[in-house]
Protein backbone atom coordinates (compact mmCIF):
# COMPACT_ATOMS: atom_id res chain seq x y z
CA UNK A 1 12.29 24.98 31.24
CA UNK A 2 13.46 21.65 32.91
CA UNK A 3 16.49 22.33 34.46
CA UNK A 4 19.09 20.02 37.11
CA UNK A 5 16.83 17.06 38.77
CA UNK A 6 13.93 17.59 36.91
CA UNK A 7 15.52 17.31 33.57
CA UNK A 8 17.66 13.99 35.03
CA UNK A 9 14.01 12.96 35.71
CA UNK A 10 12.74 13.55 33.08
CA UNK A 11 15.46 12.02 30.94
CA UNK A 12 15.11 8.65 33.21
CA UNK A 13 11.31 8.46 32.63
CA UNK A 14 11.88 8.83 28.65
CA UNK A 15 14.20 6.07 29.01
CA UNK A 16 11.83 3.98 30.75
CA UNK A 17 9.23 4.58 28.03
CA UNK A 18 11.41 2.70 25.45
CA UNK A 19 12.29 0.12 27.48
CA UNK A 20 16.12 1.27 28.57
CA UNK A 21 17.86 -1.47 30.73
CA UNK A 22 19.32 -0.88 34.31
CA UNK A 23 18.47 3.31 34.24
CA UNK A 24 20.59 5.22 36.99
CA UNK A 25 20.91 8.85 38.25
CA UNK A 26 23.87 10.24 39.79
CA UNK A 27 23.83 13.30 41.63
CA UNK A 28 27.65 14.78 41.35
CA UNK A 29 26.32 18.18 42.54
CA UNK A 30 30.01 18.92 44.41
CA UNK A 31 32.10 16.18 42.84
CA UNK A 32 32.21 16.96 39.15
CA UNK A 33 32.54 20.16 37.49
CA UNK A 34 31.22 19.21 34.31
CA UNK A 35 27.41 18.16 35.01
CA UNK A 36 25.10 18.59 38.06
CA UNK A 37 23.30 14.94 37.00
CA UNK A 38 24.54 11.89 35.14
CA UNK A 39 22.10 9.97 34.43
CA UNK A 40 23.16 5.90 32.66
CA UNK A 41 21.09 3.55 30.88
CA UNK A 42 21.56 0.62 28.31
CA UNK A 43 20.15 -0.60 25.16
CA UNK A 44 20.49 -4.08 23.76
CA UNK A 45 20.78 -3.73 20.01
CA UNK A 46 21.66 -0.97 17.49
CA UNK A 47 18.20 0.64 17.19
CA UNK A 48 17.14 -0.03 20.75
CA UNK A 49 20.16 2.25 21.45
CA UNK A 50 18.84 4.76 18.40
CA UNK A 51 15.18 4.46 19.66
CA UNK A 52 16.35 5.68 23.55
CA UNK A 53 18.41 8.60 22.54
CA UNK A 54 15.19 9.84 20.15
CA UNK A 55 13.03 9.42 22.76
CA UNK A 56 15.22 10.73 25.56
CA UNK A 57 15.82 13.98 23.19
CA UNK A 58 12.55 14.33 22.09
CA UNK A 59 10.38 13.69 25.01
CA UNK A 60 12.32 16.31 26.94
CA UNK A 61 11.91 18.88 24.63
CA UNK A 62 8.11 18.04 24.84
CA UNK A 63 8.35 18.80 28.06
CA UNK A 64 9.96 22.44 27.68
CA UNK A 65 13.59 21.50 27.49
CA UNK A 66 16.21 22.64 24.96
CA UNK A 67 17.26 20.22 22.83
CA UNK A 68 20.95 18.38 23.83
CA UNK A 69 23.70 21.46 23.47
CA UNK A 70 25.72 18.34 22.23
CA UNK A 71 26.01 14.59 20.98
CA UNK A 72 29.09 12.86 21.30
CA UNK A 73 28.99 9.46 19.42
CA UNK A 74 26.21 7.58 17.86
CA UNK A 75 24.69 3.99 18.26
CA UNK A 76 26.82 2.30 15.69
CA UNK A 77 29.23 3.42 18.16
CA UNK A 78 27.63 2.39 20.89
CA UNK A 79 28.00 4.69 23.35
CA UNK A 80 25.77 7.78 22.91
CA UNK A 81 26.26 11.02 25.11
CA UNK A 82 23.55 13.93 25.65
CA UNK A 83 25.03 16.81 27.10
CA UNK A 84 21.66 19.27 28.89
CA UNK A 85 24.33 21.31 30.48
CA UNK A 86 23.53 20.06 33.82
CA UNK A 87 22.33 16.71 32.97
CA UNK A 88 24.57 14.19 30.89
CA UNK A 89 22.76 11.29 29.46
CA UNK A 90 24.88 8.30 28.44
CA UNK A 91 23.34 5.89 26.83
CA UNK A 92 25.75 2.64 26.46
CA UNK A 93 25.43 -1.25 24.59
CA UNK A 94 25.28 -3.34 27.43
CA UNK A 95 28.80 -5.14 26.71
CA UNK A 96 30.85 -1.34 26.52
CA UNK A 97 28.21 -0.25 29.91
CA UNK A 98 29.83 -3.35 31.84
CA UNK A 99 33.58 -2.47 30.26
CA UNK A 100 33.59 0.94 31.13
CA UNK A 101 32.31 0.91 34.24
CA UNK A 102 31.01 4.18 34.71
CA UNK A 103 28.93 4.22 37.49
CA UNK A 104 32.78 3.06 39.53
CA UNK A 105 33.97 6.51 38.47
CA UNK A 106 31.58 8.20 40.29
CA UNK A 107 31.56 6.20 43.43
CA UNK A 108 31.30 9.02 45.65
CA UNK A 109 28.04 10.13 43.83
CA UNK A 110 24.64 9.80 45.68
CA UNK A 111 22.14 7.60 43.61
CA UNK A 112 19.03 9.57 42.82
CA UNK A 113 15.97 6.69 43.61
CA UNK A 114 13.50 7.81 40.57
CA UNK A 115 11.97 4.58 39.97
CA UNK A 116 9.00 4.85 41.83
CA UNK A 117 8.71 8.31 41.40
CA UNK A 118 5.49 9.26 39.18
CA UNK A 119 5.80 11.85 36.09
CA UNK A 120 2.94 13.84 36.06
C-alpha cells in the first residue's frame, strides 16, 4: 500500500499524466498535524479539473492505494480536496489557486523536487 511520499508521488505523477498545471509537494512532516504531504496542482477548465481528480484517484488505487477517505468540494466548485490520510491533494482553478494562496500558508514547508523523478 502507498503510504506518506510515495503516495504524494504518486499523486504528482497522476497529475502530470492529465496535464495538471504548476504541480507542487509539500512536506509538512512537523508543521501540520493534519497531513504528512500536501501536494497542489491546477486545472484550467471545469473538466480539466474533473479529469485530474479521476485520474489522481484512480491511478493511485491502481497502484495499491485506498481510495480518498474523503472529498471535500467538486470542480463546479473549483477547488477539489483528496484527503489519503497522509497525503492531501488539492486540486484548484487557476484563478481561486492564485487567490488563496496556499502554498504562502505553508511557507515553512520543504518543497519535495518530484519532477524529474521517474515512476517505475
Amino acid at each position: 500500500m502507498l503510504r506518506g511520499l510515495d503516495l504524494a508521488l504518486a499523486c504528482a505523477h497522476a497529475a502530470d499524466d492529465v496535464k495538471a498545471l504548476d504541480i507542487r509537494i509539500f512536506d509538512l512532516r512537523g508543521i501540520s498535524t493534519l497531513t504528512d504531504f500536501m501536494v497542489v496542482c491546477s486545472g484550467n477548465s471545469m473538466p480539466h479539473l474533473k479529469a485530474i481528480v479521476r485520474d489522481v484517484e484512480g491511478k493511485v488505487r491502481e497502484r495499491g492505494s485506498d481510495r480518498a477517505l474523503h472529498t471535500e468540494g467538486k470542480a463546479a466548485s473549483r477547488w477539489v480536496v483528496l484527503d489519503f490520510v497522509d497525503v492531501m491533494v488539492h486540486v484548484l482553478d487557476e484563478e481561486f489557486r492564485e487567490h488563496y494562496a496556499l502554498e504562502s500558508l505553508w511557507g515553512d514547508a520543504k518543497e519535495v523536487i518530484w519532477a524529474d523523478d521517474h515512476e517505475n
